[in-house]
C-alpha atoms as a PDB file:
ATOM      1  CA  UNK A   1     143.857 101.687  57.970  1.00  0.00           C
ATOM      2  CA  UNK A   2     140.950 102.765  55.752  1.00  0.00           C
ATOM      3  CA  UNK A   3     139.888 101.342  52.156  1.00  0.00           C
ATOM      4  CA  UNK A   4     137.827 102.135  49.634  1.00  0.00           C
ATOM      5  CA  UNK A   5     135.542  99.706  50.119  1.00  0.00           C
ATOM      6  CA  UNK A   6     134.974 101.384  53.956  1.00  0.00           C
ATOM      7  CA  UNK A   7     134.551 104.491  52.529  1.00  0.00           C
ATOM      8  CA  UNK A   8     131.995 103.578  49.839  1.00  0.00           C
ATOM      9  CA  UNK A   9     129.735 102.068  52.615  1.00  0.00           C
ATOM     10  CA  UNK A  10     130.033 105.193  54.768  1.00  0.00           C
ATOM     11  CA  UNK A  11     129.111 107.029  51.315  1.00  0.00           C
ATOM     12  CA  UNK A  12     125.554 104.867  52.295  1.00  0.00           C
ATOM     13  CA  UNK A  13     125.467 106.546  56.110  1.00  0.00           C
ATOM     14  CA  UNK A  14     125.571 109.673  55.454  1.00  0.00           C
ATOM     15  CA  UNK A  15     122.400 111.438  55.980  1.00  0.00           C
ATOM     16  CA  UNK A  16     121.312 114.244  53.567  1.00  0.00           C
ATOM     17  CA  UNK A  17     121.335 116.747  56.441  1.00  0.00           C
ATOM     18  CA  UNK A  18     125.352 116.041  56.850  1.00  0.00           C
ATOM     19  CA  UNK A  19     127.166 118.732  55.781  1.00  0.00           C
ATOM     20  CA  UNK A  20     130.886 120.268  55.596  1.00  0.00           C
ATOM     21  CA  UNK A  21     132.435 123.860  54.408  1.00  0.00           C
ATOM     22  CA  UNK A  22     132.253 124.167  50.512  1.00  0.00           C
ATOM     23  CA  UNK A  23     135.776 125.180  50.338  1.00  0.00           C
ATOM     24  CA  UNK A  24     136.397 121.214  51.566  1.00  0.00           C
ATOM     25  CA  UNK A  25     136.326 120.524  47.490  1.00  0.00           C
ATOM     26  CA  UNK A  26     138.542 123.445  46.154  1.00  0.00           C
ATOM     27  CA  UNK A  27     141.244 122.362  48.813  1.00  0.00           C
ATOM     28  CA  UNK A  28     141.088 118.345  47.240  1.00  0.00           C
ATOM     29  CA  UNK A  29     141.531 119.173  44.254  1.00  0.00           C
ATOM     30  CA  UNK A  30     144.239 121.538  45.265  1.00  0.00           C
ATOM     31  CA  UNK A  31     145.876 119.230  46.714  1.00  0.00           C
ATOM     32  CA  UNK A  32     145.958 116.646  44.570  1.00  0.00           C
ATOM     33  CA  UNK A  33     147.564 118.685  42.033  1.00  0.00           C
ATOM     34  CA  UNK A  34     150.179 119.632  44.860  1.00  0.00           C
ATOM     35  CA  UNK A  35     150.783 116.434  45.648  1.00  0.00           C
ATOM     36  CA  UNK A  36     149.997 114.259  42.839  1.00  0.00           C
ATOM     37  CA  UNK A  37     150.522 116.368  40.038  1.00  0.00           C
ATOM     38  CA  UNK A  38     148.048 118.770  37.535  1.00  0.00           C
ATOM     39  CA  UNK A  39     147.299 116.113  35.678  1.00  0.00           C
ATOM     40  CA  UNK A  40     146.036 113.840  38.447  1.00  0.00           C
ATOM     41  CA  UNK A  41     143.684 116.979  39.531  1.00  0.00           C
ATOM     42  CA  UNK A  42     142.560 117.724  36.038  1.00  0.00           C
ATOM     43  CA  UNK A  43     141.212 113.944  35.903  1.00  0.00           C
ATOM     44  CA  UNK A  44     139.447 114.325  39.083  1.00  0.00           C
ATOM     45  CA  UNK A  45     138.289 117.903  37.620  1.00  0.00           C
ATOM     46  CA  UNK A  46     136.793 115.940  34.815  1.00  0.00           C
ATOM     47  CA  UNK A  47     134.664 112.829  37.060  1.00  0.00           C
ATOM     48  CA  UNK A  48     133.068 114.808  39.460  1.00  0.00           C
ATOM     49  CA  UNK A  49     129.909 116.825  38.933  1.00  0.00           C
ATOM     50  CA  UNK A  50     130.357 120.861  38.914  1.00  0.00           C
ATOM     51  CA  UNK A  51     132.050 122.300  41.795  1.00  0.00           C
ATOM     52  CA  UNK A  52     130.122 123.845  44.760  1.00  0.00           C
ATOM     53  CA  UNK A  53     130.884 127.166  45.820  1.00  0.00           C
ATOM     54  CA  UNK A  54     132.882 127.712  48.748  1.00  0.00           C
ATOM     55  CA  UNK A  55     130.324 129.246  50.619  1.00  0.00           C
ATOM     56  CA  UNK A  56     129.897 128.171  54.728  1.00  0.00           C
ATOM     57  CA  UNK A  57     127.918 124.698  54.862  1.00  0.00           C
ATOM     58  CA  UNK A  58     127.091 123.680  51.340  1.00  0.00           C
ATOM     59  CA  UNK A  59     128.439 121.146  50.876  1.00  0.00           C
ATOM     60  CA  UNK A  60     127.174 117.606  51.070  1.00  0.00           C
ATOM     61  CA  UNK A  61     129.550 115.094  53.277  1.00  0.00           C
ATOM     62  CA  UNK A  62     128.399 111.908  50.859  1.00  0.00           C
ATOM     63  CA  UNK A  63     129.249 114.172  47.847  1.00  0.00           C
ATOM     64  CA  UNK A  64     132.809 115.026  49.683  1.00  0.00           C
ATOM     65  CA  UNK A  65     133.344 111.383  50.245  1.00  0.00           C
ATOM     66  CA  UNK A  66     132.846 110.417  46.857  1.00  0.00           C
ATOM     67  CA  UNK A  67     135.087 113.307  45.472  1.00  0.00           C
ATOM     68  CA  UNK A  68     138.214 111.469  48.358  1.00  0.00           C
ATOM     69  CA  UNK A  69     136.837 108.296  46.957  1.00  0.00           C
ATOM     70  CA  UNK A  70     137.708 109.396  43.117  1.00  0.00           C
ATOM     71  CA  UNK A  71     140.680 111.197  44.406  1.00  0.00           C
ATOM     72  CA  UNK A  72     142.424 108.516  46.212  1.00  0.00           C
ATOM     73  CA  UNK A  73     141.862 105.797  43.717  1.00  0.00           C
ATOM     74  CA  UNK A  74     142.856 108.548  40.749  1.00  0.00           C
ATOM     75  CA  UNK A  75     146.185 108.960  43.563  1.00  0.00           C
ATOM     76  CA  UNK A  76     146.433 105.337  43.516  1.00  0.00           C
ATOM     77  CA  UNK A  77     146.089 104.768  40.313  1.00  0.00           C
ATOM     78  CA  UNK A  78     148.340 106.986  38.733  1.00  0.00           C
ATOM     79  CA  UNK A  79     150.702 107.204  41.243  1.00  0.00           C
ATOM     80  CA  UNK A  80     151.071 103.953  43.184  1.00  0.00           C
ATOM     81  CA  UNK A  81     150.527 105.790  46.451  1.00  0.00           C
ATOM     82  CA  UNK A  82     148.217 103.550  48.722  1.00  0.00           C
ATOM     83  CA  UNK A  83     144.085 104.709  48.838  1.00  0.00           C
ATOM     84  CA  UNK A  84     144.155 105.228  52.776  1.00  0.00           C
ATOM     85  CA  UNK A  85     147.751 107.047  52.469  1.00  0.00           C
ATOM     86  CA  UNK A  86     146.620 109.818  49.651  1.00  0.00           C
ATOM     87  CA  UNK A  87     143.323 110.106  52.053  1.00  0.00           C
ATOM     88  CA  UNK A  88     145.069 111.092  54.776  1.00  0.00           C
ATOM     89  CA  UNK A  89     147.666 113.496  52.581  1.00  0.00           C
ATOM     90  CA  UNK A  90     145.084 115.234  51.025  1.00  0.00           C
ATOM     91  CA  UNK A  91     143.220 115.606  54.599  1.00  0.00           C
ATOM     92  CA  UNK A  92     146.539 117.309  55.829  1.00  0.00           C
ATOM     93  CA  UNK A  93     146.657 119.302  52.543  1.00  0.00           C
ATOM     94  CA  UNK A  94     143.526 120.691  53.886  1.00  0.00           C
ATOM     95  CA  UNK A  95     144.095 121.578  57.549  1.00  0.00           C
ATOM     96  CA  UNK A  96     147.478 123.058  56.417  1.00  0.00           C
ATOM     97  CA  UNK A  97     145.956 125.505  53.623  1.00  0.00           C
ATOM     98  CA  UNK A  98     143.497 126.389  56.266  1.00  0.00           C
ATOM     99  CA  UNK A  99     145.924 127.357  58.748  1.00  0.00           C
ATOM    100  CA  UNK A 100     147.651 129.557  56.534  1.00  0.00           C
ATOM    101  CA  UNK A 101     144.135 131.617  55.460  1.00  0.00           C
ATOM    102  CA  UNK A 102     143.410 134.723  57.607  1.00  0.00           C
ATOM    103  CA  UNK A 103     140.919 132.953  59.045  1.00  0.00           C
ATOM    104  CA  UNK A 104     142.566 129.914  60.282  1.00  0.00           C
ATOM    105  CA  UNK A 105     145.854 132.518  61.658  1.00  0.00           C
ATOM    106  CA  UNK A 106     143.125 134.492  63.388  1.00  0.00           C
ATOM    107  CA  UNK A 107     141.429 131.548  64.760  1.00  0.00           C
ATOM    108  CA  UNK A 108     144.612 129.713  66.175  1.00  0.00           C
ATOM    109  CA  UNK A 109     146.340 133.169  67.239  1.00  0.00           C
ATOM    110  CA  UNK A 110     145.235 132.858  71.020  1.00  0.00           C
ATOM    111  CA  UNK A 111     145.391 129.345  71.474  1.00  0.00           C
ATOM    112  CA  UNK A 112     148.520 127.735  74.122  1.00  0.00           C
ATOM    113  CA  UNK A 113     150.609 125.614  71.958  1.00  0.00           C
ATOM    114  CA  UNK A 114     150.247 123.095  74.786  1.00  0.00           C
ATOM    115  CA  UNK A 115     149.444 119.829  73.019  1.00  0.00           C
ATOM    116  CA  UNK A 116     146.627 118.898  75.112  1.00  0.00           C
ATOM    117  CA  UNK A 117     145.233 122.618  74.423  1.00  0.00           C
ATOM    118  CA  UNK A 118     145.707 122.540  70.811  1.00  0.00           C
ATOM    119  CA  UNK A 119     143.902 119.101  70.684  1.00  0.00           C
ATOM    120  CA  UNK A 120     140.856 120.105  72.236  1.00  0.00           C
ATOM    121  CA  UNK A 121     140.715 123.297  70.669  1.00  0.00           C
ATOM    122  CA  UNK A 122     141.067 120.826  67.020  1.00  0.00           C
ATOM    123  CA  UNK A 123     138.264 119.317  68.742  1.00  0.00           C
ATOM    124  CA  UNK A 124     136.030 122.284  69.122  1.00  0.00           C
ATOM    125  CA  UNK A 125     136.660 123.374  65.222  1.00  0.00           C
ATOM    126  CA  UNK A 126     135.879 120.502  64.108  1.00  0.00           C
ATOM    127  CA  UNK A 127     132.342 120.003  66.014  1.00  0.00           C
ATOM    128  CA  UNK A 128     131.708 123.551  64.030  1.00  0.00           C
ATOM    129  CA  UNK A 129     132.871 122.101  60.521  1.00  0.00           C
ATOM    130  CA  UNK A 130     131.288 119.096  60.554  1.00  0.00           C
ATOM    131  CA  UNK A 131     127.476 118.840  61.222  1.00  0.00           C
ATOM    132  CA  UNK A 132     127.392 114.717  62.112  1.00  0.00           C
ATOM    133  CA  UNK A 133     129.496 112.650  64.628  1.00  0.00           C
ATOM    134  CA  UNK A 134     130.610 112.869  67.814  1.00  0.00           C
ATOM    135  CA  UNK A 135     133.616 112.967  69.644  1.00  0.00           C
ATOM    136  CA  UNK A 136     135.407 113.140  72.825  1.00  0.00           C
ATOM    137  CA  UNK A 137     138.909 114.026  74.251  1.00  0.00           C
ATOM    138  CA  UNK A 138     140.474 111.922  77.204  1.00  0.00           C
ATOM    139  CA  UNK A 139     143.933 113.234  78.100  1.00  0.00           C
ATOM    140  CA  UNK A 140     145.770 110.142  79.370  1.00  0.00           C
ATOM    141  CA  UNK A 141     149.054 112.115  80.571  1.00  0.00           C
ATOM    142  CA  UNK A 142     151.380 114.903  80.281  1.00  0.00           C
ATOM    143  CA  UNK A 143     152.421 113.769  77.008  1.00  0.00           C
ATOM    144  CA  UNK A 144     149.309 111.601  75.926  1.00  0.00           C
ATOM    145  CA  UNK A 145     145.570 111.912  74.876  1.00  0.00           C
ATOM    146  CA  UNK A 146     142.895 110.081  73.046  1.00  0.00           C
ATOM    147  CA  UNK A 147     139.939 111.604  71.247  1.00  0.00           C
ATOM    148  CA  UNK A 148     137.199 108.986  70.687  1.00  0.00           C
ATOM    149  CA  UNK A 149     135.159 109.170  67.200  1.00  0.00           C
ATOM    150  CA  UNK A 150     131.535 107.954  66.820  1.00  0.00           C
ATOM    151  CA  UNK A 151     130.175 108.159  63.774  1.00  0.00           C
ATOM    152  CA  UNK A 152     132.750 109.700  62.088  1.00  0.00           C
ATOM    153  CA  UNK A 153     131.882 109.643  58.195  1.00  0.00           C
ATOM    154  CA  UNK A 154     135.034 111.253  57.114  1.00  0.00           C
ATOM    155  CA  UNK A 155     136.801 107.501  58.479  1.00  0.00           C
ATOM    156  CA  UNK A 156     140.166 106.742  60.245  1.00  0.00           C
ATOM    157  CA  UNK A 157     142.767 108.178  56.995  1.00  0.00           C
ATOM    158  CA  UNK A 158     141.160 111.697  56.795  1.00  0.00           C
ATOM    159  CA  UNK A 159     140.543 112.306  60.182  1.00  0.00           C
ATOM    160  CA  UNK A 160     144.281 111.027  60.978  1.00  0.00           C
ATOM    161  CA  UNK A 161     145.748 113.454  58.176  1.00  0.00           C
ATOM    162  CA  UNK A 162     143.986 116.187  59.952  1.00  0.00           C
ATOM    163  CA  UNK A 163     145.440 116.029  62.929  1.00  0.00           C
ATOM    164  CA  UNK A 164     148.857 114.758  62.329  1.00  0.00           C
ATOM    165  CA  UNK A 165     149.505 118.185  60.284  1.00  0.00           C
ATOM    166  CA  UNK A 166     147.208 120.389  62.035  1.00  0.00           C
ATOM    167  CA  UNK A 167     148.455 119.407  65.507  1.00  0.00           C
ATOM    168  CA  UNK A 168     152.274 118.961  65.055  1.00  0.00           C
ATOM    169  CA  UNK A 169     152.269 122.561  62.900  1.00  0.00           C
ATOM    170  CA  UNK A 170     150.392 124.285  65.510  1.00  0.00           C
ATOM    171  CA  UNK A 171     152.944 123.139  68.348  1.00  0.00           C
ATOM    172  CA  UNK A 172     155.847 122.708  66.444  1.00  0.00           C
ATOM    173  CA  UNK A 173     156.322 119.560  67.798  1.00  0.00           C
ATOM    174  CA  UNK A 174     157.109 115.757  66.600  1.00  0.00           C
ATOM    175  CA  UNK A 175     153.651 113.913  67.235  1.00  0.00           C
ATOM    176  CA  UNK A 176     152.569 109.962  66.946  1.00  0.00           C
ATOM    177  CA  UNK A 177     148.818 109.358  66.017  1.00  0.00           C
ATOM    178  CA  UNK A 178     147.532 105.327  65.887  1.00  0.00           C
ATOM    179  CA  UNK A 179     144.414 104.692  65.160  1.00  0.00           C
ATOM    180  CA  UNK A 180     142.675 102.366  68.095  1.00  0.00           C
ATOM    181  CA  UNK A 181     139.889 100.344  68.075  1.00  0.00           C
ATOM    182  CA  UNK A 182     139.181 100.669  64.737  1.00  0.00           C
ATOM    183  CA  UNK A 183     135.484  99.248  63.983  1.00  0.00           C
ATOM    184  CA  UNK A 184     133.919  98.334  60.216  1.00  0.00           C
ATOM    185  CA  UNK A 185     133.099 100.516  58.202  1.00  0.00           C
ATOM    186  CA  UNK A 186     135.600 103.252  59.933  1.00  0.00           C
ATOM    187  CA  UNK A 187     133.072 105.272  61.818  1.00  0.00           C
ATOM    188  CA  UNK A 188     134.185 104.271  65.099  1.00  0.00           C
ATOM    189  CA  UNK A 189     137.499 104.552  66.339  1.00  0.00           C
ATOM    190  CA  UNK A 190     139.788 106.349  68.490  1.00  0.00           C
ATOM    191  CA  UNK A 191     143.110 108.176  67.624  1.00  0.00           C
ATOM    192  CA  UNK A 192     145.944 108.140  70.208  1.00  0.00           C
ATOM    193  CA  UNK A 193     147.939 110.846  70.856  1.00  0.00           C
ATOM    194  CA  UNK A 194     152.162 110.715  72.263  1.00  0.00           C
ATOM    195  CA  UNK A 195     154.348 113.371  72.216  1.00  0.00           C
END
């Protein structure tokens, strides 16, 4: 679904005024120790340049994808798991640790857990986390939807780890995500939604 040699070229599009929450790095290399192991994090720790602080919006999207890009092949390496399969795990790291801060509890507390609600509410947080892209929600049934991604730099595995855990926690509910029309170098695609 998404490589690293897709990744590396989005590395290229992203424009210096793209930006994502600080905290984005902290949670990676959380996760990979979570998932992966301390030792797997420390050598991440050690090939990236000092950590930002989490502050809102200081963090550079090309300097996130290159910390994924070091972190899945690290995953890969070490571990055997697959490049685009530790992208996506440590995207769901992520939205999970979120969910569980005040802020994320506060944020979701209001929100239906109607699928279709839940999605375009993921929708609406992530147009405020994420200064680039755009997207937009089609709901194709009671039990179906499809957001469509333009310019998505984060690519096809992160994006897909996001809302496979983010989704199915909020609504307690089993969820299938594909990835549709999937173009080069993973900025455009659409994710599919059945439940």
């Amino acid at each position: 679904m998404d490589t690293r040699d897709a990744l590396l070229h989005r590395v290229t599009r992203a424009t210096p005024d793209a930006f994502t929450h600080g905290q984005n790095q902290e949670d990676i290399l959380l996760g990979l120790s979570e998932l992966y192991g301390p030792a797997v994090a420390e050598e991440v720790r050690s090939l990236i340049p000092a950590l930002v602080g989490p502050g809102s919006f200081n963090y550079r999207v090309a300097d996130m994808l290159r910390l994924c890009d070091v972190a899945a092949l690290t995953a890969e390496t070490r571990t055997g798991c697959p490049y685009g399969e530790a992208l996506e795990q440590l995207a769901g790291f992520s939205i999970r640790r979120f969910l569980d801060s005040p802020l994320g509890k506060g944020m979701w507390m209001m929100v239906p857990r109607d699928m279709h609600e839940i999605l375009k509410w993921s929708l609406a947080s992530i147009r405020a986390a994420m200064t680039y892209g755009q997207r937009r929600y089609e709901q194709l049934g009671p039990g179906a939807a499809r957001i469509v991604f333009q310019g998505e730099l984060m690519g096809p595995a992160w994006t897909r780890g996001v809302f496979v855990s983010g989704a199915q926690r909020l609504s307690r509910q089993p969820l299938s995500v594909s990835v549709e029309n999937l173009a080069e170098p993973g900025m455009d695609f659409a994710l599919r939604f059945t439940w």
